[in-house]
N, C-alpha and C. Protein backbone atom coordinates (compact mmCIF):
# COMPACT_ATOMS: atom_id res chain seq x y z
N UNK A 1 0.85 -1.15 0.00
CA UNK A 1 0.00 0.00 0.00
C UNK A 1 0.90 1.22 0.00
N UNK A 2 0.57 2.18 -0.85
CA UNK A 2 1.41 3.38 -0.86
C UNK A 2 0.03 4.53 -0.23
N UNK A 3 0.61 5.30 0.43
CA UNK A 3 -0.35 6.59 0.87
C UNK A 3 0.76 7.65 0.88
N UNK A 4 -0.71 9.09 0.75
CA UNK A 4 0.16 10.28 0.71
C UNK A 4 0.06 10.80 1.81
N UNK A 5 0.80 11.68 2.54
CA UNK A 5 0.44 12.41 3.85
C UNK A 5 0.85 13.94 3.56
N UNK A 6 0.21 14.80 3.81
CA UNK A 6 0.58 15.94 3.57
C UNK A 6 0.71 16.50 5.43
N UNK A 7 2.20 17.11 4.93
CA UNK A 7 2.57 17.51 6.48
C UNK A 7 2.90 19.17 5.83
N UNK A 8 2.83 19.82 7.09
CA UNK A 8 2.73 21.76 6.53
C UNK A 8 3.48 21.88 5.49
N UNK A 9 4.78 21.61 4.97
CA UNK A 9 5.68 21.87 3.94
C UNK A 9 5.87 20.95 3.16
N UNK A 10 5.35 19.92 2.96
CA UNK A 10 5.07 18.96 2.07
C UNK A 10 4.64 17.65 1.98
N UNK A 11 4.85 16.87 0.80
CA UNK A 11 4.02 15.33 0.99
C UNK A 11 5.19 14.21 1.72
N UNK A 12 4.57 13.61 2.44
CA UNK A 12 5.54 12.26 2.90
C UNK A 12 4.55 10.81 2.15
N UNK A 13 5.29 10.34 1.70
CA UNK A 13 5.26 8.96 0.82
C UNK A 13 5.29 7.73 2.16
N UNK A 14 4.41 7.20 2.25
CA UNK A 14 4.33 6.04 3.20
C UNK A 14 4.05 4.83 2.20
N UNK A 15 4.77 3.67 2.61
CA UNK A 15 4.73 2.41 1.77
C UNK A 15 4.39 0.80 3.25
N UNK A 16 3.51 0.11 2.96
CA UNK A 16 3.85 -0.68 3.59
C UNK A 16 3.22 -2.22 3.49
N UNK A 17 3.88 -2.90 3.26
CA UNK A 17 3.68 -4.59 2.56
C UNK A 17 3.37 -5.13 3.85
N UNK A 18 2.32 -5.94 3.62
CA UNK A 18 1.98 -7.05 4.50
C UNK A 18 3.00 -8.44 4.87
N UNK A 19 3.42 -8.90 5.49
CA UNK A 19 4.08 -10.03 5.72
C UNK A 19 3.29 -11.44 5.21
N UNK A 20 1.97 -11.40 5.57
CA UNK A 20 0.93 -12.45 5.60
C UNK A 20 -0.04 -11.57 5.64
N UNK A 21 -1.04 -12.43 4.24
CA UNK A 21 -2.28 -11.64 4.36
C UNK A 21 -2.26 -10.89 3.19
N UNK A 22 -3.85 -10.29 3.21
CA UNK A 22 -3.81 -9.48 2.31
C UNK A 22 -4.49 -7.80 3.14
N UNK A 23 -4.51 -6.84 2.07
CA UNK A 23 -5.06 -5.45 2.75
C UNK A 23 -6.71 -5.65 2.28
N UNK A 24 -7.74 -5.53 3.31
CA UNK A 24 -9.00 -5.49 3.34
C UNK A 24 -9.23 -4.17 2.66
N UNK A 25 -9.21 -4.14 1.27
CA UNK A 25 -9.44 -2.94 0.61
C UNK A 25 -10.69 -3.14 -0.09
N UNK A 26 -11.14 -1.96 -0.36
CA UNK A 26 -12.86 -2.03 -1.70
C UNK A 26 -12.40 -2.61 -2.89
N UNK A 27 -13.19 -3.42 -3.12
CA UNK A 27 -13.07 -3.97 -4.72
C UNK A 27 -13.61 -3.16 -5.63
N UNK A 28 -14.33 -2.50 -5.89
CA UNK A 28 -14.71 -1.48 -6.45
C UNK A 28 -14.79 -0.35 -6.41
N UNK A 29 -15.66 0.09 -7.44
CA UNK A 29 -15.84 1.97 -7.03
C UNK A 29 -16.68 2.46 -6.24
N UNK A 30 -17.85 1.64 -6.15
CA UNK A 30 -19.04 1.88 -5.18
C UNK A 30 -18.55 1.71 -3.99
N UNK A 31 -17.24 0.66 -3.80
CA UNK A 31 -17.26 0.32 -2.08
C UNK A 31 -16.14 1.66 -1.44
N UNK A 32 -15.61 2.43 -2.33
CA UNK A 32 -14.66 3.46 -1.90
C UNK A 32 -15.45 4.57 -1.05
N UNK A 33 -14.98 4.84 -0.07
CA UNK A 33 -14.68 5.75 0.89
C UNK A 33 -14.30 6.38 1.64
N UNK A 34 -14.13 7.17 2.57
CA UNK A 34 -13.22 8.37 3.20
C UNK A 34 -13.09 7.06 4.53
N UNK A 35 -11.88 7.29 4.78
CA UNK A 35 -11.52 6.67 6.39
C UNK A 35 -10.89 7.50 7.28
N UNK A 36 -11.75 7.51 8.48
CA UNK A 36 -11.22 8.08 9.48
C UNK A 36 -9.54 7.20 10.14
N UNK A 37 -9.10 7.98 11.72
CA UNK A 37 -7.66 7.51 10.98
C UNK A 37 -7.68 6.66 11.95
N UNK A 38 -8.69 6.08 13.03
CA UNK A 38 -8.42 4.63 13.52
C UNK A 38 -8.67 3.54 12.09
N UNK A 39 -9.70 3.84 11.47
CA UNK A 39 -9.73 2.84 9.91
C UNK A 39 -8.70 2.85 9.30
N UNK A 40 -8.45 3.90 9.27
CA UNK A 40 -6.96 3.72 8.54
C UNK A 40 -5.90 2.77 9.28
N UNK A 41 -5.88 3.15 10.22
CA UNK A 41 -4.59 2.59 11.42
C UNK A 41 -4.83 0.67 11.68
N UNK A 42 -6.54 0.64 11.32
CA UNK A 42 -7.12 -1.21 11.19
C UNK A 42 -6.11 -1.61 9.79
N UNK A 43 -6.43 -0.67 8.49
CA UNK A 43 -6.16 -1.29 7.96
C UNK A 43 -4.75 -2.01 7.47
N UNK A 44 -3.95 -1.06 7.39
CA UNK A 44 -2.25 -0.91 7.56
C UNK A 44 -2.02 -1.94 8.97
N UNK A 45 -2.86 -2.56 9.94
CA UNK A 45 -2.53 -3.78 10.93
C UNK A 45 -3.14 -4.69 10.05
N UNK A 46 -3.87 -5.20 8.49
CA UNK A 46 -4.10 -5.99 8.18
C UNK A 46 -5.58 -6.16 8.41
N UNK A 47 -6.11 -5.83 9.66
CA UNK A 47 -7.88 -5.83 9.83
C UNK A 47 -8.59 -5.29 9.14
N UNK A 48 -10.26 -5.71 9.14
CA UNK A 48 -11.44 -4.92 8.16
C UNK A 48 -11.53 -3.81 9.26
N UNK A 49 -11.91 -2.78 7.96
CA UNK A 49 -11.85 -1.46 8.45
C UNK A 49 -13.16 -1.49 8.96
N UNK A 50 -14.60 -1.69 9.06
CA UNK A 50 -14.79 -2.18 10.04
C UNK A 50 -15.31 -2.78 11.24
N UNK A 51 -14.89 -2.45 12.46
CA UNK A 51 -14.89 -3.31 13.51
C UNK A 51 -15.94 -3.54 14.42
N UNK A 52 -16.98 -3.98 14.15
CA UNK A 52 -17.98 -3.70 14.79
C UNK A 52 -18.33 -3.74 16.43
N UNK A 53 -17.40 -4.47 16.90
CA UNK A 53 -17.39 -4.20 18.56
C UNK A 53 -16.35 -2.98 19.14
N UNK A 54 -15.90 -2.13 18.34
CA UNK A 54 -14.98 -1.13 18.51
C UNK A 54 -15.88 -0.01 19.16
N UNK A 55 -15.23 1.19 19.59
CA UNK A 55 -15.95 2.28 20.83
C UNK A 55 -16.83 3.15 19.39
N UNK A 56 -17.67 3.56 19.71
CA UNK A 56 -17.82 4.35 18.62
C UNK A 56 -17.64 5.93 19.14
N UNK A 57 -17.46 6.96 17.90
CA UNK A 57 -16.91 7.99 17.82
C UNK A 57 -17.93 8.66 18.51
N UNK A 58 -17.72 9.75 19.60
CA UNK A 58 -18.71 10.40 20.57
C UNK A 58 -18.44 11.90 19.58
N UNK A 59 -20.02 12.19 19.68
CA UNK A 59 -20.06 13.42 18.48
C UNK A 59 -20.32 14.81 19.13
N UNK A 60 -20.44 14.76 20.33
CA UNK A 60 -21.03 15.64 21.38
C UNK A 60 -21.76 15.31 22.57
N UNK A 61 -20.86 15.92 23.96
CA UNK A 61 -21.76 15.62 25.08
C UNK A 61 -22.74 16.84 25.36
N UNK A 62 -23.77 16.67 26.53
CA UNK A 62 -24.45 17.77 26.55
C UNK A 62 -24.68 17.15 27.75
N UNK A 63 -24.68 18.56 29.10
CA UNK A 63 -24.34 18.74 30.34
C UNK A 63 -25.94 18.58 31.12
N UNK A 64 -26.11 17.97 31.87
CA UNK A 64 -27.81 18.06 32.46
C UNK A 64 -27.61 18.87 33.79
């Protein structure tokens, strides 16, 4: 897998091969979408992005 990272002054090139296994990527065009960066961080460990017993993302508390 190659990715781009853009850091303030420019792009960093990240590369990284699986040992075993393959990368749980979309087979198509319909299955493409934006990943947040724990998905990202599943997938580059080899896991489906995803995880359905994982915490889910808290979007706002509100104080009683």
């Amino acid at each position: 897998m190659k990715a781009l990272y853009w850091e303030k002054d420019g792009f960093l090139l990240l590369y990284k091969r699986l040992e075993e296994g393959n990368f749980h990527w979309p087979r198509s065009g319909d299955e493409v979408r934006q990943l947040t960066w724990q998905q990202y961080c599943w997938l580059v460990e080899g896991l489906q992005i995803d995880q359905p017993k994982s915490l889910k993302e808290v979007v706002a508390l509100s104080v009683v």
